[in-house]
Protein backbone atom coordinates (compact mmCIF):
# COMPACT_ATOMS: atom_id res chain seq x y z
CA UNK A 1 -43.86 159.77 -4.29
CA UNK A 2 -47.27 160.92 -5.95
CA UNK A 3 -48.59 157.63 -4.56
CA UNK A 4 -47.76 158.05 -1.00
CA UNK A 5 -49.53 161.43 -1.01
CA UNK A 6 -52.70 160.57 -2.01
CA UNK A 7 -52.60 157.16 0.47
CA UNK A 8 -51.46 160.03 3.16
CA UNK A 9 -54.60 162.06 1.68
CA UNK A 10 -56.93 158.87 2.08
CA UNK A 11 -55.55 158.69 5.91
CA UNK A 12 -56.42 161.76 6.88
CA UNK A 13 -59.92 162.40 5.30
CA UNK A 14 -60.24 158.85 7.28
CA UNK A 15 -59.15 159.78 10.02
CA UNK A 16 -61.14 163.32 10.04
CA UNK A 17 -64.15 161.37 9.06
CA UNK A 18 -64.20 159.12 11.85
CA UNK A 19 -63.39 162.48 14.32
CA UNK A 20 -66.39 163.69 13.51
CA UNK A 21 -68.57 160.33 13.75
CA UNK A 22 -67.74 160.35 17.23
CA UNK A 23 -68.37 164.06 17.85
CA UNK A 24 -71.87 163.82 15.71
CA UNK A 25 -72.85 160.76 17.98
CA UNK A 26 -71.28 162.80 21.31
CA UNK A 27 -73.67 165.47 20.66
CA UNK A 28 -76.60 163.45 20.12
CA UNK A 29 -76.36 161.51 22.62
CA UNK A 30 -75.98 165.05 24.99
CA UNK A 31 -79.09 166.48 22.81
CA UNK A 32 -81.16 163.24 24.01
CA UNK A 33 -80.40 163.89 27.41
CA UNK A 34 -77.20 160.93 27.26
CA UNK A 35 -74.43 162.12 29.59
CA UNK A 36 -71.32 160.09 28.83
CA UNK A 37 -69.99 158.85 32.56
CA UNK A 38 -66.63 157.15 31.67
CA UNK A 39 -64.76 156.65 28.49
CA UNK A 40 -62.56 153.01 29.08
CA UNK A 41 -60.24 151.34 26.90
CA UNK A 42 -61.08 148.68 24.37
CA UNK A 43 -60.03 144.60 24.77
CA UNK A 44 -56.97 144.78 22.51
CA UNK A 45 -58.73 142.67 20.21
CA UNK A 46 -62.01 144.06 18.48
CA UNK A 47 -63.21 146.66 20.53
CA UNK A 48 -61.29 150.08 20.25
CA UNK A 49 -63.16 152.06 23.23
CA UNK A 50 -65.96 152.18 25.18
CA UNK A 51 -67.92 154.95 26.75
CA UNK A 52 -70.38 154.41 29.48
CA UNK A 53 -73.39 156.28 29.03
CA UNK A 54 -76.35 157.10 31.36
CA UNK A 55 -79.30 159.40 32.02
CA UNK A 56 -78.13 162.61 33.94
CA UNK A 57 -79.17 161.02 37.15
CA UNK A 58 -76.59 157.97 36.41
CA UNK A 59 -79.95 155.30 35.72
CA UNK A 60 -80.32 153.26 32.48
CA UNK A 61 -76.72 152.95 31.86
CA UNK A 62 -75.37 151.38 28.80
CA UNK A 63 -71.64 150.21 27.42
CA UNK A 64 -70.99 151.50 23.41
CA UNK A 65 -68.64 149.64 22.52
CA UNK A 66 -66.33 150.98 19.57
CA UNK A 67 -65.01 148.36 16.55
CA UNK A 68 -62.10 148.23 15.66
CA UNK A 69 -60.40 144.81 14.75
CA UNK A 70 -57.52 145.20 12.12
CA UNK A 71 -55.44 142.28 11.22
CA UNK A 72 -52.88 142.94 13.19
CA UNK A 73 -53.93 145.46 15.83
CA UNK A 74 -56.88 147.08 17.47
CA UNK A 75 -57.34 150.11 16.02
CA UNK A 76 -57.72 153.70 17.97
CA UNK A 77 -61.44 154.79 18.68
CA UNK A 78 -60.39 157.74 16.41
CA UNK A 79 -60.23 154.86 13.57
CA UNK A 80 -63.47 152.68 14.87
CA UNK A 81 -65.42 151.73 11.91
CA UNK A 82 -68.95 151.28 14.01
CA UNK A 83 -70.41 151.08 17.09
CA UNK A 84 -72.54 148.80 18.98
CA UNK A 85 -74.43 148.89 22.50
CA UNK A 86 -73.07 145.53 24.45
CA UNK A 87 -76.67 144.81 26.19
CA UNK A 88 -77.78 144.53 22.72
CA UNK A 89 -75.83 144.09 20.21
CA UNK A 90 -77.90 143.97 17.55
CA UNK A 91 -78.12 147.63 18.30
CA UNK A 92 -75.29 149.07 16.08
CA UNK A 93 -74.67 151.77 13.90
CA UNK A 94 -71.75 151.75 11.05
CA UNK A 95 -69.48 154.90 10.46
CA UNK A 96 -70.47 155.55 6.84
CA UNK A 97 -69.93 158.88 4.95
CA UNK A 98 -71.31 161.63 6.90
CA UNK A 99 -73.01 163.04 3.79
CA UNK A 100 -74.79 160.03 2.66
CA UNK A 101 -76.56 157.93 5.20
CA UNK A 102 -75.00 158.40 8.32
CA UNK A 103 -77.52 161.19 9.46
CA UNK A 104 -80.28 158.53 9.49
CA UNK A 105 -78.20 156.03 10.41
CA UNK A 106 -77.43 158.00 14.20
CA UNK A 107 -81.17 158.66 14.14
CA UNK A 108 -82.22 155.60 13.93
CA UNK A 109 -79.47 154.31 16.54
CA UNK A 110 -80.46 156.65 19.39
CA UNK A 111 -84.10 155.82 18.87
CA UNK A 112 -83.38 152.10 19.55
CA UNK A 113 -81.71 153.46 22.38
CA UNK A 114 -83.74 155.37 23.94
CA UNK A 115 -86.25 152.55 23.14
CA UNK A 116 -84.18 150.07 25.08
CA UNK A 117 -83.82 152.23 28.19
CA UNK A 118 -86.62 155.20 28.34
């Protein structure tokens, strides 16, 4: 029983931690003048979600699209383990642990945003 609790534990701090990726990256993206336009499923495969972002004025739209391949299943955006922009992928950001690098991390991926569409 003492096992299942701390796996149930593990869950949610997961669970929170990827919550609160996805608000941290909302709110930048709305701080650098991002306004998300749709949010759309994911394939059923390895993308979970994807929002459609664009400037205020609807221009220099972009796809983020959310990972999340499991072995069996896609997983929930609320689960996504990273990020990526599909007009360039190599534009990507991983969900690490908020406390550690994943303050730099968003930085750095909504400067090669904006770089790609200013």
């Amino acid at each position: 029983m003492l096992g299942s609790r701390r796996v149930n534990s593990a869950l949610c701090a997961m669970l929170k931690m990827s919550i609160d990726h996805l608000k941290q990256l909302r709110n930048e993206l709305e701080n650098q003048r991002w306004k998300i336009i749709s949010e759309e499923g994911g394939n059923d495969y390895d993308i979970s979600a994807v929002w459609v972002v664009a400037r205020p004025d609807g221009s220099n739209q972009l796809h983020i699209e959310f990972e999340g391949l499991d072995d069996l299943k896609t997983f929930p955006i609320e689960k996504s383990f990273a990020c990526h922009v599909r007009e360039a992928s190599d534009i990507s950001v991983y969900f690490g642990k908020i406390s550690k690098s994943w303050p730099k991390e968003l930085s750095d991926f909504i400067d090669k945003i904006k770089r790609l569409r200013t």
